[in-house]
Protein backbone atom coordinates (compact mmCIF):
# COMPACT_ATOMS: atom_id res chain seq x y z
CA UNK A 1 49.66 88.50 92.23
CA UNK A 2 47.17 89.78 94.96
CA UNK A 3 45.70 85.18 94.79
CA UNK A 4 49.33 84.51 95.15
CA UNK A 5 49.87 87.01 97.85
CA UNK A 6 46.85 85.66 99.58
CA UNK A 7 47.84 82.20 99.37
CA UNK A 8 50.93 82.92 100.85
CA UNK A 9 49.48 84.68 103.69
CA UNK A 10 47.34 81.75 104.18
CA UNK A 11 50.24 79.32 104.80
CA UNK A 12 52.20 81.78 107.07
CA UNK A 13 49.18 82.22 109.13
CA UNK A 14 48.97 78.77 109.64
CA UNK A 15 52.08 77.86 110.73
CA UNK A 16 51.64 80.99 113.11
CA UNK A 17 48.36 79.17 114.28
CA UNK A 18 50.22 76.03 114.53
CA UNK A 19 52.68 78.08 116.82
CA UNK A 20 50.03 79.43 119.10
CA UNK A 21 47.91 76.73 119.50
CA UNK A 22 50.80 74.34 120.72
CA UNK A 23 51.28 76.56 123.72
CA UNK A 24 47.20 77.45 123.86
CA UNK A 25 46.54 73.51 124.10
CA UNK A 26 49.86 72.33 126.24
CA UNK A 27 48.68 74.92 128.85
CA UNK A 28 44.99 74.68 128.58
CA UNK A 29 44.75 71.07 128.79
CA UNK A 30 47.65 71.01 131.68
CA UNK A 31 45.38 74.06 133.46
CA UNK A 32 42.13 72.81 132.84
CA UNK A 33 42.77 69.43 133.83
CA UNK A 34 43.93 70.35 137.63
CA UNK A 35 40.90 72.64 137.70
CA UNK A 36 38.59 69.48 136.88
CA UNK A 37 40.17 67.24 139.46
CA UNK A 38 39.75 69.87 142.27
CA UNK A 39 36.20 70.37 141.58
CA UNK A 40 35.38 66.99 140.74
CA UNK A 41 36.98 66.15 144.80
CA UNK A 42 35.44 69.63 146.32
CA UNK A 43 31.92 69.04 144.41
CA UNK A 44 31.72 65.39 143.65
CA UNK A 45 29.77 65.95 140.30
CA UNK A 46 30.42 64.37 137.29
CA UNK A 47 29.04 66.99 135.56
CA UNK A 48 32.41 69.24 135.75
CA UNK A 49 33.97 66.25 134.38
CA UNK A 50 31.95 66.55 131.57
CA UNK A 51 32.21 70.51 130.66
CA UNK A 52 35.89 70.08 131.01
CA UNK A 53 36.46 67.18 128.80
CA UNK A 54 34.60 69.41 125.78
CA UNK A 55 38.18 71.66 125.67
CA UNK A 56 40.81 68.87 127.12
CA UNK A 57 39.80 65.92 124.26
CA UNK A 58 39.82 68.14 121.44
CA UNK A 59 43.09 70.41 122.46
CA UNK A 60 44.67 66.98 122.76
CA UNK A 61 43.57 65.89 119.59
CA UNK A 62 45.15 69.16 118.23
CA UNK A 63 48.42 68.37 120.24
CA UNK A 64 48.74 64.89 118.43
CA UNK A 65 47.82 66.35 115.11
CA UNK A 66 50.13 69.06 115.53
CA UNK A 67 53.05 66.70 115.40
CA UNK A 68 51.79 64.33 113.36
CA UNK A 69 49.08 65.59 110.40
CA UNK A 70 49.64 69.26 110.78
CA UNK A 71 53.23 69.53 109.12
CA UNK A 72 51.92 67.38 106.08
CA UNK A 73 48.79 69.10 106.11
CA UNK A 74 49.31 72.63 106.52
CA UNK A 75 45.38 73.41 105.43
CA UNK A 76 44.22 71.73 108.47
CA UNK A 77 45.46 73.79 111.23
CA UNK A 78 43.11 76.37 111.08
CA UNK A 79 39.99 74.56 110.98
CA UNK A 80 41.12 72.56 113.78
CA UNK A 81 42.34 75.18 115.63
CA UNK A 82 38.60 77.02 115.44
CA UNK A 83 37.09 73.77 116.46
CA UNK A 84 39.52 74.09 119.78
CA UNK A 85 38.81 77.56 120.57
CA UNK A 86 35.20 77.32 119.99
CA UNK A 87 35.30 73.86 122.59
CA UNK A 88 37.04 76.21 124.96
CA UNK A 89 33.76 78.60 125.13
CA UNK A 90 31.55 75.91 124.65
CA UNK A 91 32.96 74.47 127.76
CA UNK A 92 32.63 78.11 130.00
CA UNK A 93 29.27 77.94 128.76
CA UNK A 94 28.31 74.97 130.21
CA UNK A 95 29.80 75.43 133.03
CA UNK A 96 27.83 78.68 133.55
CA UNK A 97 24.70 76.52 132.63
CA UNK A 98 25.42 74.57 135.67
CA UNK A 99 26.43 77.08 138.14
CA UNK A 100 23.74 78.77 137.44
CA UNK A 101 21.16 75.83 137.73
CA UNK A 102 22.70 74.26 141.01
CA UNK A 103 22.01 75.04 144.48
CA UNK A 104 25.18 74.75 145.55
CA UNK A 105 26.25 77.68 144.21
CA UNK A 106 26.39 81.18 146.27
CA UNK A 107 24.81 84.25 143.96
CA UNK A 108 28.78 85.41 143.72
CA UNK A 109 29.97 82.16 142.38
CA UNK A 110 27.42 82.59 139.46
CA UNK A 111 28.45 86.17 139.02
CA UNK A 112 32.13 85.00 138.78
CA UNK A 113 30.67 82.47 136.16
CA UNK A 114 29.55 84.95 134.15
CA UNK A 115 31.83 87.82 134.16
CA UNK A 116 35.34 86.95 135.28
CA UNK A 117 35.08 83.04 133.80
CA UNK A 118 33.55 83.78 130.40
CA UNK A 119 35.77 87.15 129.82
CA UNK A 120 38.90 85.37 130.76
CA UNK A 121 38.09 82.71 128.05
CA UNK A 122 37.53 85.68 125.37
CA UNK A 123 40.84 87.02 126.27
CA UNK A 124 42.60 83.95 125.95
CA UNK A 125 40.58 82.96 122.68
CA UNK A 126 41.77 86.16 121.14
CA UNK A 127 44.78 86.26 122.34
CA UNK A 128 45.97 82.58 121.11
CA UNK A 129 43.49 82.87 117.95
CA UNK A 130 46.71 83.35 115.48
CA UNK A 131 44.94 82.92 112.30
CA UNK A 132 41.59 81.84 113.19
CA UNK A 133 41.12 85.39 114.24
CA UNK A 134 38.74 86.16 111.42
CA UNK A 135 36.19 83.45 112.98
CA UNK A 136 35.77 85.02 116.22
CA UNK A 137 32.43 86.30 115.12
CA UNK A 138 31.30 82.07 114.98
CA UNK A 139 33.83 81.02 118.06
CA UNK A 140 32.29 83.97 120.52
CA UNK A 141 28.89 85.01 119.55
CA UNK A 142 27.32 81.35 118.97
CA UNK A 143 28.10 80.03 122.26
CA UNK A 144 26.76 83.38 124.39
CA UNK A 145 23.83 83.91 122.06
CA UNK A 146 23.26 80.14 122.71
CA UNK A 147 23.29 80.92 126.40
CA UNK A 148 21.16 84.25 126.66
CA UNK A 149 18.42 82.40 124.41
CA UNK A 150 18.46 79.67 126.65
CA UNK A 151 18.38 81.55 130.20
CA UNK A 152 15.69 83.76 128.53
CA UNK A 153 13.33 80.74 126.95
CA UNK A 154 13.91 78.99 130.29
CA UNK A 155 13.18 82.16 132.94
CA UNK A 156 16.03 80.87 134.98
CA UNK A 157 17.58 84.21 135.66
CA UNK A 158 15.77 87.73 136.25
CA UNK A 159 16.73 90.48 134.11
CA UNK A 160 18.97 91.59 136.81
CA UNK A 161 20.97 88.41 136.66
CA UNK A 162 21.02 88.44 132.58
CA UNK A 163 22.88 91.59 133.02
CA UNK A 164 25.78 90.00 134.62
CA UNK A 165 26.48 89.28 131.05
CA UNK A 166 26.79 92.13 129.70
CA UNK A 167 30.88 91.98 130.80
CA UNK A 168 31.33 89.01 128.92
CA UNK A 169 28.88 90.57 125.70
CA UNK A 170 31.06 93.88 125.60
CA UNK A 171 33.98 91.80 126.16
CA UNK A 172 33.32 89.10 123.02
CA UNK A 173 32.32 92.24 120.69
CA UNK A 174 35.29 93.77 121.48
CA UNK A 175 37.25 90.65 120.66
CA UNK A 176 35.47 90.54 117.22
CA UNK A 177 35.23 94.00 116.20
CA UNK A 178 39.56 94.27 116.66
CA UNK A 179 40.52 91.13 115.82
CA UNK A 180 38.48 92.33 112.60
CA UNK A 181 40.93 95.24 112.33
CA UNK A 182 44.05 93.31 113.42
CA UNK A 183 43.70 90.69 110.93
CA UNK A 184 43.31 93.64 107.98
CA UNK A 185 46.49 95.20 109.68
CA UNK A 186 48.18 92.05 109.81
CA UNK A 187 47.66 91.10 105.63
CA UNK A 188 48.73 94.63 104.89
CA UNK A 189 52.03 94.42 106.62
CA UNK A 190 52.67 90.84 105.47
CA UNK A 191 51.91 91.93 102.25
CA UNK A 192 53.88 95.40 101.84
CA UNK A 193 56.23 93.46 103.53
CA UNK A 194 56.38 90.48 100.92
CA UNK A 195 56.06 92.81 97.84
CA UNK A 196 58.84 94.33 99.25
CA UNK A 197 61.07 91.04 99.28
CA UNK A 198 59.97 89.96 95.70
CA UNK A 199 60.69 93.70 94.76
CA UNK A 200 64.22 92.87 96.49
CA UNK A 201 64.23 89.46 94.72
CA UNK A 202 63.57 90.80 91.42
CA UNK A 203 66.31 92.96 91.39
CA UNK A 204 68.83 90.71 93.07
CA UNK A 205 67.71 88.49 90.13
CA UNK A 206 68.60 91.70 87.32
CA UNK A 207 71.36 92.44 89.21
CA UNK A 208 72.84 88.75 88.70
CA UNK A 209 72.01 88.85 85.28
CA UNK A 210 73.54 92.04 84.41
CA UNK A 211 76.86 90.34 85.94
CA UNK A 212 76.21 87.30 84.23
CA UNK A 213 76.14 89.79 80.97
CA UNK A 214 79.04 91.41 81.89
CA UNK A 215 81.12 88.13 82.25
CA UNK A 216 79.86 87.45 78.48
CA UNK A 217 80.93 90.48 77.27
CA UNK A 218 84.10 90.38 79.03
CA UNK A 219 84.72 86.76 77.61
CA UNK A 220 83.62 87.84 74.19
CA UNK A 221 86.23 90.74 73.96
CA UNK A 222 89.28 88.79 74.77
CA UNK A 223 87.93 85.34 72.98
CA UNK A 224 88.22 84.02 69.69
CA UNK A 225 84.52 83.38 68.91
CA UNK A 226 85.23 80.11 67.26
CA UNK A 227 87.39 78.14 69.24
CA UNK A 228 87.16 80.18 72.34
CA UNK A 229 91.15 80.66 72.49
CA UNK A 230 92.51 84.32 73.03
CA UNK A 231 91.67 86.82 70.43
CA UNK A 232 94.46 88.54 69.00
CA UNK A 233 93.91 91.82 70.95
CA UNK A 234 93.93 89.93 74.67
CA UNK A 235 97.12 88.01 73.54
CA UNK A 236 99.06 90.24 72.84
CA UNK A 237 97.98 92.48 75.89
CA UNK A 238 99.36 89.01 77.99
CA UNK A 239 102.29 88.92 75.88
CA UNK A 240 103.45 92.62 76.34
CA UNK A 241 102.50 91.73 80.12
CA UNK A 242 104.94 88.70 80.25
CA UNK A 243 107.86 91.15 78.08
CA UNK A 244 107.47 93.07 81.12
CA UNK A 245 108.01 90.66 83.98
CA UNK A 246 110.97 89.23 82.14
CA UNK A 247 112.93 92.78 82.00
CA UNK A 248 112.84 92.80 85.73
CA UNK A 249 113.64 89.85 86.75
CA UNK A 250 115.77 88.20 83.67
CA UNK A 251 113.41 85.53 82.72
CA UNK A 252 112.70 84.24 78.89
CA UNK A 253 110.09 83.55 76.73
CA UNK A 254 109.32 81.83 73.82
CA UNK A 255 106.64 82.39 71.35
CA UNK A 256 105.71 79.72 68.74
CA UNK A 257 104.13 81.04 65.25
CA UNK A 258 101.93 78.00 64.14
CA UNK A 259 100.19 77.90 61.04
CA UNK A 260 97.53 74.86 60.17
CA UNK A 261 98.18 73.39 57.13
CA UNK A 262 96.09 72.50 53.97
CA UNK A 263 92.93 74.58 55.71
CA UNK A 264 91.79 76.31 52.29
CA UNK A 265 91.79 72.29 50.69
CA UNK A 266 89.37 70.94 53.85
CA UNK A 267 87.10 74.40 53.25
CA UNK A 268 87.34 74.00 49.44
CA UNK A 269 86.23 70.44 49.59
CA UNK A 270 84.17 69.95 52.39
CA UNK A 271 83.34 73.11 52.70
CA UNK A 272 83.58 75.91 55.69
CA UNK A 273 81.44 74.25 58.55
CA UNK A 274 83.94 71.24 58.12
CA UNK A 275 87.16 73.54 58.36
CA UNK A 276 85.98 75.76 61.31
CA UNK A 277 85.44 71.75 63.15
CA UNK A 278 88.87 71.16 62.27
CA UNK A 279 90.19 74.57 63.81
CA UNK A 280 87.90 73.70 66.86
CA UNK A 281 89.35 70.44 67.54
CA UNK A 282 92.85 71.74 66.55
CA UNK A 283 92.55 74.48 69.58
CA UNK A 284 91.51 72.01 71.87
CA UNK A 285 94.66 69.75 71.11
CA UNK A 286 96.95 73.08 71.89
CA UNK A 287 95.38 73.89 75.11
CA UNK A 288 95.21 70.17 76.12
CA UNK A 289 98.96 69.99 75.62
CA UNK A 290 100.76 73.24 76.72
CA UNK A 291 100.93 74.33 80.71
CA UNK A 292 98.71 76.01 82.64
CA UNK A 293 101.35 79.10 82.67
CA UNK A 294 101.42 79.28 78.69
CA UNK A 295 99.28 81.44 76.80
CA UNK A 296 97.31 79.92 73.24
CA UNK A 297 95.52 82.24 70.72
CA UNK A 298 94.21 82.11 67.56
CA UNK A 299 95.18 85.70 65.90
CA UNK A 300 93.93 84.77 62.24
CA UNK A 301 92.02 82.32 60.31
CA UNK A 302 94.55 79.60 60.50
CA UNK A 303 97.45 81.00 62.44
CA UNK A 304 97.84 80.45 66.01
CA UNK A 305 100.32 81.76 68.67
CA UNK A 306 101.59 79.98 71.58
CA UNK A 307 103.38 81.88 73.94
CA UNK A 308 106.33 79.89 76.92
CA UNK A 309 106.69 81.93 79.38
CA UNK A 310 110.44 81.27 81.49
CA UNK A 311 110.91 78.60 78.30
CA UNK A 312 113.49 78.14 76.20
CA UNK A 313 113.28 76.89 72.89
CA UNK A 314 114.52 73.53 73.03
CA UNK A 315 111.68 72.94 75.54
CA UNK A 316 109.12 74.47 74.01
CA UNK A 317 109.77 72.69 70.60
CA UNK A 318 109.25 69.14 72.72
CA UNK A 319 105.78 70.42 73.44
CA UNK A 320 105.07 71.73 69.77
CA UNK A 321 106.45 68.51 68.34
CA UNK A 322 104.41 66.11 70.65
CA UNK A 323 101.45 68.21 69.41
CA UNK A 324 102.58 67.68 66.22
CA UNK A 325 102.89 63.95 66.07
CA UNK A 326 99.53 63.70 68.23
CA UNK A 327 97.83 65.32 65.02
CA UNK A 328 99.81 63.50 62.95
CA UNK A 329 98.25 60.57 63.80
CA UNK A 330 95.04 61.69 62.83
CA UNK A 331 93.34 62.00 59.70
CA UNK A 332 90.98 63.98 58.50
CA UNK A 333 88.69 62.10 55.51
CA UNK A 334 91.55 61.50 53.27
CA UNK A 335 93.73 64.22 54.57
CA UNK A 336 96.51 64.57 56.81
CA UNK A 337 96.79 66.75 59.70
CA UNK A 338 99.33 69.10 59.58
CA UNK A 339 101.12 72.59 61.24
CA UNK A 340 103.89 74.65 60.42
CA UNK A 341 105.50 76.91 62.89
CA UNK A 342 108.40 79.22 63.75
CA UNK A 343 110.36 80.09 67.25
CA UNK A 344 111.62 83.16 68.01
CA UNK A 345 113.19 83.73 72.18
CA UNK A 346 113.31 86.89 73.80
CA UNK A 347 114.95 87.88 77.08
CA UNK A 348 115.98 90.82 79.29
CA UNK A 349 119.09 91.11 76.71
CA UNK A 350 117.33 92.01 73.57
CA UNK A 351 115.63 95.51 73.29
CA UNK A 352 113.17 94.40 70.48
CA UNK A 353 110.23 94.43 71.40
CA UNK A 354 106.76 92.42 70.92
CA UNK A 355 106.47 93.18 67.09
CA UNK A 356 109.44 92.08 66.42
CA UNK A 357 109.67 88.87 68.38
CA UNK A 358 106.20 88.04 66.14
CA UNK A 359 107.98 88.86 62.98
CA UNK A 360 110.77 86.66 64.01
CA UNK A 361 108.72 83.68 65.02
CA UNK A 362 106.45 84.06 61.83
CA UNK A 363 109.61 84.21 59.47
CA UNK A 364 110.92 80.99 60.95
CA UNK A 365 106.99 79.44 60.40
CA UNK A 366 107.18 80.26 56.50
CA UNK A 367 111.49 79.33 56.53
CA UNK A 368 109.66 75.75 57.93
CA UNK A 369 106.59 75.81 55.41
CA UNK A 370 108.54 75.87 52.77
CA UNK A 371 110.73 73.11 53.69
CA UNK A 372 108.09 71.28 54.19
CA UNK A 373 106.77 72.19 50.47
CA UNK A 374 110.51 71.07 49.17
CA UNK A 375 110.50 68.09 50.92
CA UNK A 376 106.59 67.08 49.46
């Protein structure tokens, strides 16, 4: 967790750092260009040209990379950016190399140099470091250890004059020492702040699959687990539902009692597995075939209800019949396909109720069974 956590940061830093050194390098180069042109017309020395191309060539490079490399190759952006920053000092310091050399120079230009130049880059190095922060140590102290070791080796400046850099020495530890702390601060927020949103995630995530439960559950209690029609229980819930709609406002219904014929001969010879295909495919005709209104369950093994609401029974038995020819058709190894099943109609006029209406409609099933078995 704490690698992934940590890799994470990594990439969000660097699209931070991407951020920050658009705006570091736009400005900087924009800045630091003018600056070079009016010196290079006020002191005619190519050397100014110089020090300032060291930060304007490689914060343009970053500029170019930043729309080109950078969003393909998020890794990069920090090591770049370092190499920017540290060009930045590198270029104060060679300008304070020079200032401090030439003659042309009053004793308060070189002070300026030192202490307002070189401090104003640490600020703006810190400021714009985004995730390169934690390289300060290399970006500051290198270039102004660099410096000192040369002024000293050199005995181009008195002691009195080293001290002018003791502004820009407090200045670049201070830069170091917080950015140190910030950058600790920072990867603790970020990261209470991310465990927080997986925390978040995780539950969103038990939270959807608790529903996701729930639905099953809920499907499971009203379903028949085979073919996924009503259960007995949830149909005749519907059904006492629909009773009650038609008593206010004077509708009908019709049920249809079906039962599947020859189902203990397909289990008995093919065996079980075989019969509970048949009652699969046998659901899937029913519900292919009625309306969207009409309610289909399976309330035993192979006895099915089919409930018309506003229907009468000459239009429901078109529907039952075209079922009944459509399995007709089909055959079943050397068996044919065959239902029985009964009508009964209710409407606000009759006070029976749902029992009865069942009892009706499964008398008239058997009444057409046995027909059937007279007629064989």
């Amino acid at each position: 967790m704490e690698l992934e956590l940590k890799n994470e940061y990594l990439v969000e830093s660097s699209l931070q750092t991407l951020k920050v050194g658009k705006i570091f390098c736009s400005w900087g180069v924009f800045i630091v260009a003018f600056m070079m042109l009016t010196e290079y017309f006020t002191y005619h020395m190519y050397s100014y040209i110089f020090c300032r191309l060291l930060f304007i060539v490689p914060a343009s490079i970053f500029l170019i990379l930043s729309y080109t490399i950078f969003p393909k190759r998020i890794n990069l952006i920090i090591p770049f950016h370092v190499f920017t920053l540290a060009s930045g000092m590198l270029m104060m310091v060679s300008l304070a190399v020079i200032r401090f050399k030439g003659a042309n120079f009053s004793p308060a230009y070189e002070v300026a140099t030192a202490t307002g130049g070189l401090v104003a880059v640490i600020f703006l190095i810190f400021v714009f470091s985004g995730g390169a922060r934690k390289y300060l140590s290399l970006i500051i102290t290198l270039p102004l250890v660099s410096l000192l070791v040369y002024f000293t080796l050199t005995n181009t400046l008195t002691w009195k004059e080293l001290s002018f850099f003791i502004n820009p020495a407090g200045a670049g530890l201070g830069a170091i020492v917080y950015g140190r702390f910030q950058e600790k601060l920072i990867y603790q927020e970020f990261k209470m702040r991310r465990l927080s949103e997986i925390r978040k995630e995780q539950l969103e995530k038990e939270i959807e699959e608790r529903k996701q439960l729930e639905n099953v559950l809920q499907k499971q209690a009203v379903s028949d687990e085979l073919t996924g029609l009503l259960n007995r229980r949830a149909a005749l819930s519907n059904m006492n539902n629909l009773l009650r709609d038609i008593n206010s406002d004077s509708k009908y219904l019709t049920l249809c009692y079906i039962d599947f014929d020859n189902l203990k001969i397909i289990n008995d010879t093919y065996g079980h597995v075989e019969g509970d295909s048949v009652l699969v495919f046998f659901a899937e005709l029913l519900k292919s075939n009625v309306r969207a209104s009409d309610i289909v369950a399976r309330i035993g093994g192979d006895e099915f209800i089919v409930a018309f609401p506003d229907c009468r029974i000459s239009e429901a038995e078109i529907i039952i019949e075209r079922i009944q020819k459509g399995l007709n058709e089909m055959h079943y190894k050397d068996l044919r396909l065959d239902f029985s099943y009964g009508f009964a109609e209710y409407s606000s006029q009759y006070v029976f109720g749902l029992e009865e209406l069942i009892r009706i409609a499964d008398d008239n099933m058997y009444s057409n069974k046995l027909e059937k078995n007279k007629a064989v």
